[in-house]
C-alpha atoms as a PDB file:
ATOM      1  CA  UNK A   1     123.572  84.638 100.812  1.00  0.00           C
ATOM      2  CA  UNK A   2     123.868  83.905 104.496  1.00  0.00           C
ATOM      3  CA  UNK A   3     124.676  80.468 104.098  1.00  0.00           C
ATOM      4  CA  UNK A   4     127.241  81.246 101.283  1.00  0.00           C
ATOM      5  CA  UNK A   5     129.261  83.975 103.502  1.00  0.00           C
ATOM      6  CA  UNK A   6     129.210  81.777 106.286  1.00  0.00           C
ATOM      7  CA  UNK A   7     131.056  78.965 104.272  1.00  0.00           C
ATOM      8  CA  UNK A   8     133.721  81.817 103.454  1.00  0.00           C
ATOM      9  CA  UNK A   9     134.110  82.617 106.773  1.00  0.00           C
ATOM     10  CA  UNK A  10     134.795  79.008 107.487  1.00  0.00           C
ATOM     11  CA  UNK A  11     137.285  78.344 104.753  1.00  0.00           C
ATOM     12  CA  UNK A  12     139.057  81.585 105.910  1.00  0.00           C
ATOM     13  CA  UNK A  13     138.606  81.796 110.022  1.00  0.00           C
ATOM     14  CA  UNK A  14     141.774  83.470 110.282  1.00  0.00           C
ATOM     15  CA  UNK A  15     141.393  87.402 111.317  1.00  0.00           C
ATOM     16  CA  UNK A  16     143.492  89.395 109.267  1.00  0.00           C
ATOM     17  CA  UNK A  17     143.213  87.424 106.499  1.00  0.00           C
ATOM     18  CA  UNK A  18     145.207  89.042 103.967  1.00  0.00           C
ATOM     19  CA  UNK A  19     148.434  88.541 106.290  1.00  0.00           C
ATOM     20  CA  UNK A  20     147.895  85.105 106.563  1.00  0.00           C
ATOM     21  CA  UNK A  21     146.233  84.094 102.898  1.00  0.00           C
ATOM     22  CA  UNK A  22     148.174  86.832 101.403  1.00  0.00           C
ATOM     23  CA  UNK A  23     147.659  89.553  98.840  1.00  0.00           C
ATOM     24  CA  UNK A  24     145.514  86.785  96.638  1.00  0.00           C
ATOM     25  CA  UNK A  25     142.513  86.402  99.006  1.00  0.00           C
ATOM     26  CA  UNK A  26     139.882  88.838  97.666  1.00  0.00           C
ATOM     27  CA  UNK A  27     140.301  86.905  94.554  1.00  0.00           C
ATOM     28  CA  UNK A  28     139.994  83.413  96.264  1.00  0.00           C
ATOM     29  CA  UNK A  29     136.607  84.772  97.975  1.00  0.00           C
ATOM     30  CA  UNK A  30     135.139  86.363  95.177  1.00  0.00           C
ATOM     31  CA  UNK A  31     135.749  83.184  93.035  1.00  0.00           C
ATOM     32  CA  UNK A  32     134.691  80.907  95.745  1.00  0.00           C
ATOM     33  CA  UNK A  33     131.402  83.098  95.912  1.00  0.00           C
ATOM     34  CA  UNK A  34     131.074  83.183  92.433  1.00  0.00           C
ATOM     35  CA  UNK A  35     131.510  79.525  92.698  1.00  0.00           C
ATOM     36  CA  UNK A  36     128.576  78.687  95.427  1.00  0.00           C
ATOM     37  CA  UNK A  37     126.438  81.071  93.402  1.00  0.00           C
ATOM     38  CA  UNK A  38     126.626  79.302  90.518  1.00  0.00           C
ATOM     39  CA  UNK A  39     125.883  75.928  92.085  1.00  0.00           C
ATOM     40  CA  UNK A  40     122.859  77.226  94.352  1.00  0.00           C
ATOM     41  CA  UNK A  41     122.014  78.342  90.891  1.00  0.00           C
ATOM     42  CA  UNK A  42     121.822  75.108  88.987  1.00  0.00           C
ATOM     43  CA  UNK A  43     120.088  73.365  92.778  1.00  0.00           C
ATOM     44  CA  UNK A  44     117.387  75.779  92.538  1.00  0.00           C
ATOM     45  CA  UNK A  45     116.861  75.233  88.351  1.00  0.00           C
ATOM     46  CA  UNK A  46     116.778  71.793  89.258  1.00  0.00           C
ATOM     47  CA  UNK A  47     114.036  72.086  91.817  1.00  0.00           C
ATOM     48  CA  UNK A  48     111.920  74.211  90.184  1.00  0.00           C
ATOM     49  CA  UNK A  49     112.000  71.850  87.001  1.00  0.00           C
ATOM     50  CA  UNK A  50     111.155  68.980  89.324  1.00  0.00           C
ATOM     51  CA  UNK A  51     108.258  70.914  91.055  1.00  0.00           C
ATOM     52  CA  UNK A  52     107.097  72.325  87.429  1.00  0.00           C
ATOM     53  CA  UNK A  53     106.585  68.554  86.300  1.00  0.00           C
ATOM     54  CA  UNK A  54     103.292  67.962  89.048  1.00  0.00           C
ATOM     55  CA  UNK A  55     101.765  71.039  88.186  1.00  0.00           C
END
């Protein structure tokens, strides 16, 4: 999760965020985090199907 809210802070650096992304932004970041969980997701599946194959 660290790595994940540090990308969000990245794509939004700005500090009052809702006055500069506007009234949308807690939608954008949810999304976005829904978004990088989903592909962490589908990294990890794949490594643990590639690690399950030399057992």
């Amino acid at each position: 999760m660290e790595y994940r809210d540090a990308y969000v802070r990245a794509m939004y650096p700005a500090r009052n965020k809702l006055a500069r992304y506007g009234s949308a932004y807690p939608m954008e970041v949810d999304l976005l985090r829904a978004r990088l969980t989903r592909e962490h997701s589908a990294q990890l599946r794949d490594l643990l199907e590639q690690y399950s194959r030399y057992r």
